[in-house]
N, C-alpha and C. Protein backbone atom coordinates (compact mmCIF):
# COMPACT_ATOMS: atom_id res chain seq x y z
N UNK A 1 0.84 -1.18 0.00
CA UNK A 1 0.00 0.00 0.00
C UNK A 1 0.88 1.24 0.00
N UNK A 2 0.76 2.10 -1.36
CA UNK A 2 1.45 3.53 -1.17
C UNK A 2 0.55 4.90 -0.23
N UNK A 3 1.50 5.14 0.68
CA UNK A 3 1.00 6.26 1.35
C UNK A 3 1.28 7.94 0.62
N UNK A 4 0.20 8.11 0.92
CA UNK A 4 0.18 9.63 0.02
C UNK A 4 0.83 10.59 0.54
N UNK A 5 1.14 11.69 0.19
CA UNK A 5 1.65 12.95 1.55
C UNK A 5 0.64 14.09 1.01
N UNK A 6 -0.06 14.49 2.22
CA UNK A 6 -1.13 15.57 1.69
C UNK A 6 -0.15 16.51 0.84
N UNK A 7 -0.68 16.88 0.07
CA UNK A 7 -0.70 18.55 -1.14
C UNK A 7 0.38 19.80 0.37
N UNK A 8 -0.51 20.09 1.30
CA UNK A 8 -0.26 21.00 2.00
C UNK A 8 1.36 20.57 2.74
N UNK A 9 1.46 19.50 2.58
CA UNK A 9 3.03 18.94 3.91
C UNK A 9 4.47 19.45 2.46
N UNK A 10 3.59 19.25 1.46
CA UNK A 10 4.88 19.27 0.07
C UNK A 10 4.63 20.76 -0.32
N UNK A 11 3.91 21.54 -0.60
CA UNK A 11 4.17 23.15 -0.81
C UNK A 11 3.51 23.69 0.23
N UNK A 12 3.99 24.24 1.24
CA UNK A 12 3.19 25.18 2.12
C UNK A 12 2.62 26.14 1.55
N UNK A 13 2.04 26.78 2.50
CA UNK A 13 0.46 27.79 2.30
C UNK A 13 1.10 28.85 1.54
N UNK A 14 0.49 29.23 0.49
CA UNK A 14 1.11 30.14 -0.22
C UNK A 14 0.83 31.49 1.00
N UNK A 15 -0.46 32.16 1.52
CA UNK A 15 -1.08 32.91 2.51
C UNK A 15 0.46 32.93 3.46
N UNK A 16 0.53 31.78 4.41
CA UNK A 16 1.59 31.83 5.26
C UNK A 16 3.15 32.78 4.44
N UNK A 17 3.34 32.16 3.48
CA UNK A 17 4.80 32.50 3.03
C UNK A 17 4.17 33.73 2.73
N UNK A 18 3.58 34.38 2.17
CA UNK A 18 3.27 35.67 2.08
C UNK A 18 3.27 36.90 2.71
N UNK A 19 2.54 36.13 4.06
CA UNK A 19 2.77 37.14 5.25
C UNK A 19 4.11 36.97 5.82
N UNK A 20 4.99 36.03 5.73
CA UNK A 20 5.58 35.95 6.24
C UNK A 20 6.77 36.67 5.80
N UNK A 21 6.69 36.75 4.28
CA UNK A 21 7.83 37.69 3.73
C UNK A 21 7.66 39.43 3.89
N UNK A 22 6.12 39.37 4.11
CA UNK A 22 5.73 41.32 4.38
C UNK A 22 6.39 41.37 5.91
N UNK A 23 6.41 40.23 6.53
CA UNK A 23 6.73 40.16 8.41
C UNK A 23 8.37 40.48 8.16
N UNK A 24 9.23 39.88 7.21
CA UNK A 24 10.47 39.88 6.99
C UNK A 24 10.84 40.96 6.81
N UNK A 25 9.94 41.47 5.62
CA UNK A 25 10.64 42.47 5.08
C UNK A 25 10.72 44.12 5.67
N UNK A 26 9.40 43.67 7.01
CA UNK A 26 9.22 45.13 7.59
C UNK A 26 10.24 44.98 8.68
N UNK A 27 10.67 43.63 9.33
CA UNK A 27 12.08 43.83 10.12
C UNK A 27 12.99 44.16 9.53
N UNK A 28 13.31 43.85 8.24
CA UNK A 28 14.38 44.33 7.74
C UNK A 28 14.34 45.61 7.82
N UNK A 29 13.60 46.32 7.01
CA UNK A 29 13.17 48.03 7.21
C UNK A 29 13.44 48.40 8.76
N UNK A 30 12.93 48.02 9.81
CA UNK A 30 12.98 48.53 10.83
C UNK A 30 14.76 48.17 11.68
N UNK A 31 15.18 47.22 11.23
CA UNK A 31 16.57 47.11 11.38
C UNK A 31 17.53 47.84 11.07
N UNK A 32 17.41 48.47 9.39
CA UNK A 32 17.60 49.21 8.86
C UNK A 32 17.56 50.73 9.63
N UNK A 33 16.22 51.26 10.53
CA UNK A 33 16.00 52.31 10.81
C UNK A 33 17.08 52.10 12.13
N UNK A 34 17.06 51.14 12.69
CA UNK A 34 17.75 51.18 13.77
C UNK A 34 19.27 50.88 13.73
N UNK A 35 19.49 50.81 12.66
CA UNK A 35 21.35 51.03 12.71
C UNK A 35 21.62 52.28 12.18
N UNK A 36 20.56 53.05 11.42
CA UNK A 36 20.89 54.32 11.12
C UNK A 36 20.56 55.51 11.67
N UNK A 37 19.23 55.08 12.61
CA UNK A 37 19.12 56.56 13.61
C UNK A 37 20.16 56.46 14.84
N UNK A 38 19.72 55.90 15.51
CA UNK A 38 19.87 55.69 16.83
C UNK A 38 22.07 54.92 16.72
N UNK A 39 21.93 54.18 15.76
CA UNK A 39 22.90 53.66 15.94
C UNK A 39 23.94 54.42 15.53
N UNK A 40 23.99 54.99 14.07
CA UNK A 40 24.84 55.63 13.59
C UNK A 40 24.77 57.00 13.45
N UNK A 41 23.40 57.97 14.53
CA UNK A 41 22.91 58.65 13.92
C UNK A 41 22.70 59.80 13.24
N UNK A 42 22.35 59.19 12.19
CA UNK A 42 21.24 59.89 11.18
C UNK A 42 20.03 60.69 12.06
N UNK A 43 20.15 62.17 11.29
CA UNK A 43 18.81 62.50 11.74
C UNK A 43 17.65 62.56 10.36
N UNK A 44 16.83 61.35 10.54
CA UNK A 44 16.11 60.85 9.44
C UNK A 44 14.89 61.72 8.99
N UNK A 45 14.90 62.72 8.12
CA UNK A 45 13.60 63.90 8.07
C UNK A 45 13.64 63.55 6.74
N UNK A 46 12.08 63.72 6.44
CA UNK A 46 11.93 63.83 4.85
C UNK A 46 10.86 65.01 4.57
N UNK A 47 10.67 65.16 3.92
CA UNK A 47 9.71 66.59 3.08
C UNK A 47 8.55 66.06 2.49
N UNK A 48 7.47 66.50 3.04
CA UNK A 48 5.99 66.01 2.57
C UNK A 48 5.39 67.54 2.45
N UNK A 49 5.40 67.61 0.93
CA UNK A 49 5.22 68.37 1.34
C UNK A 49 5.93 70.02 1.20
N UNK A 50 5.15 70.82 1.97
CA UNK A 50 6.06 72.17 2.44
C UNK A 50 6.46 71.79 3.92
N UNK A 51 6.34 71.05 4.82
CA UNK A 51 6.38 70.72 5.90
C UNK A 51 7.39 69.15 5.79
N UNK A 52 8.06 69.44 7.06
CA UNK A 52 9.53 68.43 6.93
C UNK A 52 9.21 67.80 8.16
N UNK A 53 9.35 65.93 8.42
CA UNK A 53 8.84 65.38 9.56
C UNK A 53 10.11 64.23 9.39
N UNK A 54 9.80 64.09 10.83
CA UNK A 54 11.36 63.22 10.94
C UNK A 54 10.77 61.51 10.87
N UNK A 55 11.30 60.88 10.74
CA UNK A 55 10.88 59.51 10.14
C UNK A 55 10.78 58.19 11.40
N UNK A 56 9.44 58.10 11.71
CA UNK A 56 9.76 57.52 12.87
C UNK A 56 9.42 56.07 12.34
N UNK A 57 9.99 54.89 13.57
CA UNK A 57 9.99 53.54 13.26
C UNK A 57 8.44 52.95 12.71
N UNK A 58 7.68 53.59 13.22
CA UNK A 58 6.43 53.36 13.24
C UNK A 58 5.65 53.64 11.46
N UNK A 59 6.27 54.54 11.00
CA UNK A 59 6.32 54.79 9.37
C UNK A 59 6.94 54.34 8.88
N UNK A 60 8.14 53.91 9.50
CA UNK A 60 8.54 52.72 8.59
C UNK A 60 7.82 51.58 8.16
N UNK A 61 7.77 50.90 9.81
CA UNK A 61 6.11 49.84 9.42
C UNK A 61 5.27 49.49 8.47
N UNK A 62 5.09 50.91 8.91
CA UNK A 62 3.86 51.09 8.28
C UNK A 62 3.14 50.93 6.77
N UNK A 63 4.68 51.52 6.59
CA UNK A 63 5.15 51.99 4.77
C UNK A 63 5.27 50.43 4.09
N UNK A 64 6.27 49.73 5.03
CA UNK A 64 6.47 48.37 4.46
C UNK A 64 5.49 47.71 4.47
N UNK A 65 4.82 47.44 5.44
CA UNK A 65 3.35 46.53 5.49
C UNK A 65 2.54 47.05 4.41
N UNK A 66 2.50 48.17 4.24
CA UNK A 66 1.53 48.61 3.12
C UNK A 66 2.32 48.18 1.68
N UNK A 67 3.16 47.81 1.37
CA UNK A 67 3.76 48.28 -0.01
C UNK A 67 4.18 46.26 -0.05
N UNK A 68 4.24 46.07 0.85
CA UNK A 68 4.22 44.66 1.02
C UNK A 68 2.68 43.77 0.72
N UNK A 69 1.70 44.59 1.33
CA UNK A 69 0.18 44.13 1.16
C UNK A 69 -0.37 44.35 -0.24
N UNK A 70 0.18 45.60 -0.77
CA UNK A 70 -0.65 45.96 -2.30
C UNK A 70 0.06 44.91 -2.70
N UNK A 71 1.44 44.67 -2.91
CA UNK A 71 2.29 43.60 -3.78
C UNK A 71 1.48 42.33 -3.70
N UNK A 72 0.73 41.94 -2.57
CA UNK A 72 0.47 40.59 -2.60
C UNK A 72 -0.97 40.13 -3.21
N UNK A 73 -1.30 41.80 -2.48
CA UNK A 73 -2.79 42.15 -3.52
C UNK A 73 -2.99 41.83 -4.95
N UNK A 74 -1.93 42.77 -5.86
CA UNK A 74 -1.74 42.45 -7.20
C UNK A 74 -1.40 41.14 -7.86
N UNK A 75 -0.50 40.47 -6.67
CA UNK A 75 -0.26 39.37 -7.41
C UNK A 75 -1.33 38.27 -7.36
N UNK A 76 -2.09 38.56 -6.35
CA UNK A 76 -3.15 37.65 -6.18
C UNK A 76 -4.29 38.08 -7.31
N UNK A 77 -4.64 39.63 -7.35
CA UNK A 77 -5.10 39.63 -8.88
C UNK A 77 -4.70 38.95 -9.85
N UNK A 78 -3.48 39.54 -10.24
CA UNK A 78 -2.76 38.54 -11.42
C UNK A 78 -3.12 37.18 -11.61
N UNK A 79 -2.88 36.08 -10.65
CA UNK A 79 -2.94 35.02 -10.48
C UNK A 79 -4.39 34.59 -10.82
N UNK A 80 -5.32 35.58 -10.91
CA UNK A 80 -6.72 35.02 -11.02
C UNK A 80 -6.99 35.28 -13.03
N UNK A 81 -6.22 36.46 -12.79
CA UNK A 81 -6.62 37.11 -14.45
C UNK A 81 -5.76 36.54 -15.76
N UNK A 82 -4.55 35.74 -15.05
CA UNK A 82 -3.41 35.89 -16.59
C UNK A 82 -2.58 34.16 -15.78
N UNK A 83 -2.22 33.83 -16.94
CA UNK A 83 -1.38 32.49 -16.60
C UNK A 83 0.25 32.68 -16.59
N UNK A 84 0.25 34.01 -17.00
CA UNK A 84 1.81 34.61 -16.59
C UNK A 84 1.88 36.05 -15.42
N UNK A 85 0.81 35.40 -14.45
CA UNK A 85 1.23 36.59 -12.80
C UNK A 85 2.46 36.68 -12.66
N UNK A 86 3.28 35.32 -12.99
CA UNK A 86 4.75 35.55 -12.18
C UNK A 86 5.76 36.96 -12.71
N UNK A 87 5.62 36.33 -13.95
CA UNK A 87 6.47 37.54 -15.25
C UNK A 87 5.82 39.28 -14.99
N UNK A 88 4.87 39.19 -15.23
CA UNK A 88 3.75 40.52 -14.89
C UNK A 88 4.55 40.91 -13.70
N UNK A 89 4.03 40.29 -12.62
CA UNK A 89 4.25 40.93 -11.20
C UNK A 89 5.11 41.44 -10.92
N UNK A 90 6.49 40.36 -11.54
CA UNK A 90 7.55 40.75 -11.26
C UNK A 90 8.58 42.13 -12.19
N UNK A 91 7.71 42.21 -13.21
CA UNK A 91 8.17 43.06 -14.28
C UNK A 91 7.34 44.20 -13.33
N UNK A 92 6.19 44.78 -12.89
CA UNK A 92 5.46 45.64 -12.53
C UNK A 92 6.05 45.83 -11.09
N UNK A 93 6.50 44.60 -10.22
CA UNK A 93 6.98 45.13 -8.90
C UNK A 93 8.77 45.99 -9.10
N UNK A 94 9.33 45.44 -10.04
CA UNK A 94 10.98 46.15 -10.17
C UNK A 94 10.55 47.76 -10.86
N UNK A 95 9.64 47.38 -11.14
CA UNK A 95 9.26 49.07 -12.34
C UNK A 95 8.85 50.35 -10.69
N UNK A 96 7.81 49.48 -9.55
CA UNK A 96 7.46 49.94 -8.89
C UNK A 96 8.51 50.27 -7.55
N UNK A 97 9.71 49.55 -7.29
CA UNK A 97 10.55 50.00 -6.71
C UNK A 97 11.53 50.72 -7.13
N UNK A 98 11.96 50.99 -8.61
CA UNK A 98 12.67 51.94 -9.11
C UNK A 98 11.81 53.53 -8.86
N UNK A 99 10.36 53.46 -9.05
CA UNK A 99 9.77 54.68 -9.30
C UNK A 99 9.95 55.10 -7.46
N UNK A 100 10.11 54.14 -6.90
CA UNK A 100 9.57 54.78 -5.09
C UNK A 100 10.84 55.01 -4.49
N UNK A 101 12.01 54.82 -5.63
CA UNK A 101 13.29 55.56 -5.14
C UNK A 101 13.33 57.05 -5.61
N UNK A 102 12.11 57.79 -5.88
CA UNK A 102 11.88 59.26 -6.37
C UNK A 102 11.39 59.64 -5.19
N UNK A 103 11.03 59.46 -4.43
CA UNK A 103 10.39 59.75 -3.02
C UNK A 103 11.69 60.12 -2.40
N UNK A 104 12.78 59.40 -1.71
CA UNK A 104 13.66 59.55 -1.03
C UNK A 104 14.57 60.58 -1.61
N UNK A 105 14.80 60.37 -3.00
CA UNK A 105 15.75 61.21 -3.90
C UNK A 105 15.37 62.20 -3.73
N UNK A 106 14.29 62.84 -4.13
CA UNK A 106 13.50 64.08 -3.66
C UNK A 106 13.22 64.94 -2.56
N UNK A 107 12.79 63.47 -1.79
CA UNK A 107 11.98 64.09 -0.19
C UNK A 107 13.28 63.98 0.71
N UNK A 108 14.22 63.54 0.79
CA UNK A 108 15.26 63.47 1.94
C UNK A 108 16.08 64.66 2.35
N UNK A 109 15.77 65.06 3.65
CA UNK A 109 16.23 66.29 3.81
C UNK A 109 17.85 65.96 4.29
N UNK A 110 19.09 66.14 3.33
CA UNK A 110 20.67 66.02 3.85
C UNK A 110 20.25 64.86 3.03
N UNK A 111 22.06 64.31 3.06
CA UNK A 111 22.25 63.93 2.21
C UNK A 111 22.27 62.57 3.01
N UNK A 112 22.93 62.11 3.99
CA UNK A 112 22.72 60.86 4.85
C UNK A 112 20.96 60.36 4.98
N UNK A 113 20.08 61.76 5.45
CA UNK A 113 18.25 61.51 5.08
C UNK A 113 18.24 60.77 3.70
N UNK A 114 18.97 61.39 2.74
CA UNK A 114 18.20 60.69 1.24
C UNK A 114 18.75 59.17 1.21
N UNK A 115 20.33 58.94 1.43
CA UNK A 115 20.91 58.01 0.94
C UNK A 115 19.90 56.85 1.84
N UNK A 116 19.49 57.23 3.64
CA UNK A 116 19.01 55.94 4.27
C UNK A 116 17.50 55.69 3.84
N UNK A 117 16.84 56.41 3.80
CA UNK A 117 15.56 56.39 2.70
C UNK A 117 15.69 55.91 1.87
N UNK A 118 16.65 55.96 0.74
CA UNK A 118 16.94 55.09 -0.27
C UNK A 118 16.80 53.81 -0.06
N UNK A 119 18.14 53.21 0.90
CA UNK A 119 18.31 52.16 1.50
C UNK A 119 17.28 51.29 1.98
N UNK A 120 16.63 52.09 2.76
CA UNK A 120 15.00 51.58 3.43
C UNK A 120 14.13 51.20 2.08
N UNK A 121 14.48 52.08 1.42
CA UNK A 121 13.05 51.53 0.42
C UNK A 121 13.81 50.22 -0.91
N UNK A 122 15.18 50.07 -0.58
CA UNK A 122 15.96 48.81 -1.17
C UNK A 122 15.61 47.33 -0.23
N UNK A 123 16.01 47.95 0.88
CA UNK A 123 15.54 47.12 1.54
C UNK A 123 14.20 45.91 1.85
N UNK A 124 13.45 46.49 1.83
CA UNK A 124 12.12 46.38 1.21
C UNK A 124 11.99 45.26 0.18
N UNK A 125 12.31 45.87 -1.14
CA UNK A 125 12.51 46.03 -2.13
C UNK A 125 13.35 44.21 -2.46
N UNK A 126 14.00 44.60 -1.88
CA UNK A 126 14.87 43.14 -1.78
C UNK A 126 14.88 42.10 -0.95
N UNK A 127 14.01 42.14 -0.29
CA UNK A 127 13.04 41.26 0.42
C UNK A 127 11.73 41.02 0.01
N UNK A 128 10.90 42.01 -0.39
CA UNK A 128 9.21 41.71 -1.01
C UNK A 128 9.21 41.15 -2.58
N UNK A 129 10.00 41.56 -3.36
CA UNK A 129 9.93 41.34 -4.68
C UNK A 129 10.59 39.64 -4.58
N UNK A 130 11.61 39.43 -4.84
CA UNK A 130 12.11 38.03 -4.77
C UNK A 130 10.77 37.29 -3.70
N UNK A 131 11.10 37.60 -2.32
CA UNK A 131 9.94 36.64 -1.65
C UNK A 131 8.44 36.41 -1.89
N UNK A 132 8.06 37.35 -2.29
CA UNK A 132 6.40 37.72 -3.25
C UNK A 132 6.79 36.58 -4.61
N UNK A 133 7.56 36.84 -5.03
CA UNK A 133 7.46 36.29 -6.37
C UNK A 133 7.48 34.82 -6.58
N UNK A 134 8.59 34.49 -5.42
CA UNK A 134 8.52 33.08 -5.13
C UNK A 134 7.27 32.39 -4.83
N UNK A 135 6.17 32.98 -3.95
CA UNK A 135 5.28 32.14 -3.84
C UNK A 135 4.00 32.40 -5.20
N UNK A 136 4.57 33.01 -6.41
CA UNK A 136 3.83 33.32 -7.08
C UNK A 136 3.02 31.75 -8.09
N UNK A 137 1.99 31.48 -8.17
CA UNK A 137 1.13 30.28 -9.08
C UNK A 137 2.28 30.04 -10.26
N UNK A 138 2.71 28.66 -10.46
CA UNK A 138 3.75 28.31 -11.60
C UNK A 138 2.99 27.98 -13.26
């Protein structure tokens, strides 16, 4: 008698790995904030604006969870609409982290503000895209 191995024990939950890479990728971000304020510090201000606010851990979060959630959003669109989500997503998520390095370039007040903003939003970037993509429908 051959024993089967459920579906779920051989590819885990796509849901799980998902959250789990937005969970990754916002420590990374927040790791990030914390070797550059506090550790090395940076005084982290950006420009929204006419009004200049200093960048707290909590926007970092925030920023990543969100930019981490639309990503998983879209790809889960994708995945319903087209039999190539993976290619799409991933062509639309590198297009979308090049454009959100105009934010920091722009908004960073000093030049250490722009470069760790940058960084933060690489960061990200290089954690959500590869890990998003991986659990993308083959």
């Amino acid at each position: 008698m051959e024993t089967t191995i459920p579906s779920t024990a051989v590819h885990p939950s796509r849901r799980r790995d998902r959250l789990l890479t937005v969970l990754v990728a916002t420590a990374a971000t927040l790791l990030g904030w914390v070797v550059a304020v506090p550790l090395a510090g940076v005084e982290l201000i950006a420009r929204a604006g006419d009004a200049e606010q200093r960048v707290t851990p909590a926007a970092v979060a925030v920023s990543t969870v969100l930019a981490g959630l639309a990503g998983w959003a879209l790809l889960a669109l994708l995945e319903r609409f087209t039999g190539r989500a993976r290619t799409v997503w991933t062509v639309v998520a590198a297009l979308v982290l090049l454009l959100s390095l105009l934010g920091p370039l722009t908004g960073g007040v000093g030049r250490s503000a722009t470069a760790t903003l940058a960084v933060l939003h690489l960061l990200a970037g290089a954690v959500l895209v590869p890990g998003l993509r991986r659990t993308a429908a083959r």
